[in-house]
C-alpha atoms as a PDB file:
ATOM      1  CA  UNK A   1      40.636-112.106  -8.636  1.00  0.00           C
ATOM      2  CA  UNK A   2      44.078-110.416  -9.018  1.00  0.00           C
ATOM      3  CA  UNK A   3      44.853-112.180  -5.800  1.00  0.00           C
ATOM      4  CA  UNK A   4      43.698-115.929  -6.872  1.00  0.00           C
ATOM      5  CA  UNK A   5      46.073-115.498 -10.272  1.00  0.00           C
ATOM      6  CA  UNK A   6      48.976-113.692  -7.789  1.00  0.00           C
ATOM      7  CA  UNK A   7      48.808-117.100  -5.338  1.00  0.00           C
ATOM      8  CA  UNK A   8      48.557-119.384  -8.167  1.00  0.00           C
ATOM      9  CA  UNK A   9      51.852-117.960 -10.003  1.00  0.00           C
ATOM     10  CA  UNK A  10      53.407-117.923  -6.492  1.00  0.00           C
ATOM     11  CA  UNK A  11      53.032-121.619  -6.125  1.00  0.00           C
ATOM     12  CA  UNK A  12      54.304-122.108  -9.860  1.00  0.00           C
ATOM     13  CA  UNK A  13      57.163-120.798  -9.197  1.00  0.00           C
ATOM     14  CA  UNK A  14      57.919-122.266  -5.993  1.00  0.00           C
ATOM     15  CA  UNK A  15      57.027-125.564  -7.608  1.00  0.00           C
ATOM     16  CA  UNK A  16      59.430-124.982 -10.473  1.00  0.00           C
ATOM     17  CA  UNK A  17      62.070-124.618  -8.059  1.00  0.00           C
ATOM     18  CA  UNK A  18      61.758-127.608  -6.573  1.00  0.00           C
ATOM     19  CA  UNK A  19      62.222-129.645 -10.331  1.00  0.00           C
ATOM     20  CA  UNK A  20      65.575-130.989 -10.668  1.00  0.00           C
ATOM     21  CA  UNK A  21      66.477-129.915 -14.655  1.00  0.00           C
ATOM     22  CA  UNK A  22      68.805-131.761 -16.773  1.00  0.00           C
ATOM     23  CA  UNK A  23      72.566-130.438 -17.109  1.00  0.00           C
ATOM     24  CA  UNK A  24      73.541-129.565 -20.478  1.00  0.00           C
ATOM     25  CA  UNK A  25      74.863-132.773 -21.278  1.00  0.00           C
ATOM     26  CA  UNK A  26      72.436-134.773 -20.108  1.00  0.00           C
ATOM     27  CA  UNK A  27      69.622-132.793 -22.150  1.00  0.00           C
ATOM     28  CA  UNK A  28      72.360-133.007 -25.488  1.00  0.00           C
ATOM     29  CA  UNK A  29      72.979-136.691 -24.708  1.00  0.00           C
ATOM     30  CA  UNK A  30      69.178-137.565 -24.155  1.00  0.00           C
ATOM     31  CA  UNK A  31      68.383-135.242 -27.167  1.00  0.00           C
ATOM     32  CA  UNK A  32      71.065-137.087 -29.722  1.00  0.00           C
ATOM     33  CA  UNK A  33      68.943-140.555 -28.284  1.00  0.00           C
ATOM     34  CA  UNK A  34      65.989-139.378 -29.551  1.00  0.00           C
ATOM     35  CA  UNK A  35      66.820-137.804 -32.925  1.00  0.00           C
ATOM     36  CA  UNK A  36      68.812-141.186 -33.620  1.00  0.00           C
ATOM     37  CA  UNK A  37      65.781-143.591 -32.412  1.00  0.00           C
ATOM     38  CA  UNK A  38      63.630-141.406 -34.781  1.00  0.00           C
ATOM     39  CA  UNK A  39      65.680-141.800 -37.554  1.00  0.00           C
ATOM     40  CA  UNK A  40      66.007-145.537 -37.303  1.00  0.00           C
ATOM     41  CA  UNK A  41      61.976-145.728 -36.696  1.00  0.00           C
ATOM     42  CA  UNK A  42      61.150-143.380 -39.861  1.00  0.00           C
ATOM     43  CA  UNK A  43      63.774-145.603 -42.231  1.00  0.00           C
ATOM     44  CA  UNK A  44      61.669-149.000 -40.344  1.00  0.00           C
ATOM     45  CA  UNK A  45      58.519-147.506 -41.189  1.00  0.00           C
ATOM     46  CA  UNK A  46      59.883-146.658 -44.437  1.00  0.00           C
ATOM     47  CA  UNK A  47      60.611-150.340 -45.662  1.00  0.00           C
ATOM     48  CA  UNK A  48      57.612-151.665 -44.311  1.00  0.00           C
ATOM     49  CA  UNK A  49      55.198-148.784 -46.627  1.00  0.00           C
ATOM     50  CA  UNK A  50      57.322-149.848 -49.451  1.00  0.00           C
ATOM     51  CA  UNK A  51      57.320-153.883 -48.753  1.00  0.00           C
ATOM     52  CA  UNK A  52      53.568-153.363 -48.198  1.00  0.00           C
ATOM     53  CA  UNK A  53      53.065-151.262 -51.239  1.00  0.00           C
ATOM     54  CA  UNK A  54      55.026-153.740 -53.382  1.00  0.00           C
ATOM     55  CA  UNK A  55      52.907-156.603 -52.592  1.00  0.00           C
ATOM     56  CA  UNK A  56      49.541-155.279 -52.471  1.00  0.00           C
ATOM     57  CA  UNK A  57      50.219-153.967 -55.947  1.00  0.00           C
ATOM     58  CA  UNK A  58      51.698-157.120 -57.144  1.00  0.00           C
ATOM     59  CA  UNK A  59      48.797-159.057 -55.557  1.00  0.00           C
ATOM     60  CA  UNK A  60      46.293-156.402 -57.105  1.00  0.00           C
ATOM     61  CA  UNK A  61      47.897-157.192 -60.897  1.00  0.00           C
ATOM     62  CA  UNK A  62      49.786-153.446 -60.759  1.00  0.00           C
ATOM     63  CA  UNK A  63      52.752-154.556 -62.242  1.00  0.00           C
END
């Protein structure tokens, strides 16, 4: 059993060597991408709750 684990963290790690990781900039870069997209996508979603709300509720006879 101690053997099966042994092999199987053996390959792990020879597989993780083999990945080719971002450099620091890249990963900062591709990070500041994502964190902008997902601001722009939450203030989208944001209008479209509120347009939605506002007409369902003036449809309904809220206000």
């Amino acid at each position: 059993m101690i053997d099966k684990i042994s092999k199987y963290y053996n390959s792990v790690w020879l597989e993780m060597k083999k990945v080719s990781w971002l450099t620091k900039d890249e990963l900062v870069s591709s990070s500041l991408v994502v964190g902008v997209f997902s601001v722009i996508v939450a203030i989208f979603l944001f209008f479209v709750d509120f347009g939605l709300t506002e007409l369902m509720s003036r449809l309904l006879g809220g206000k």
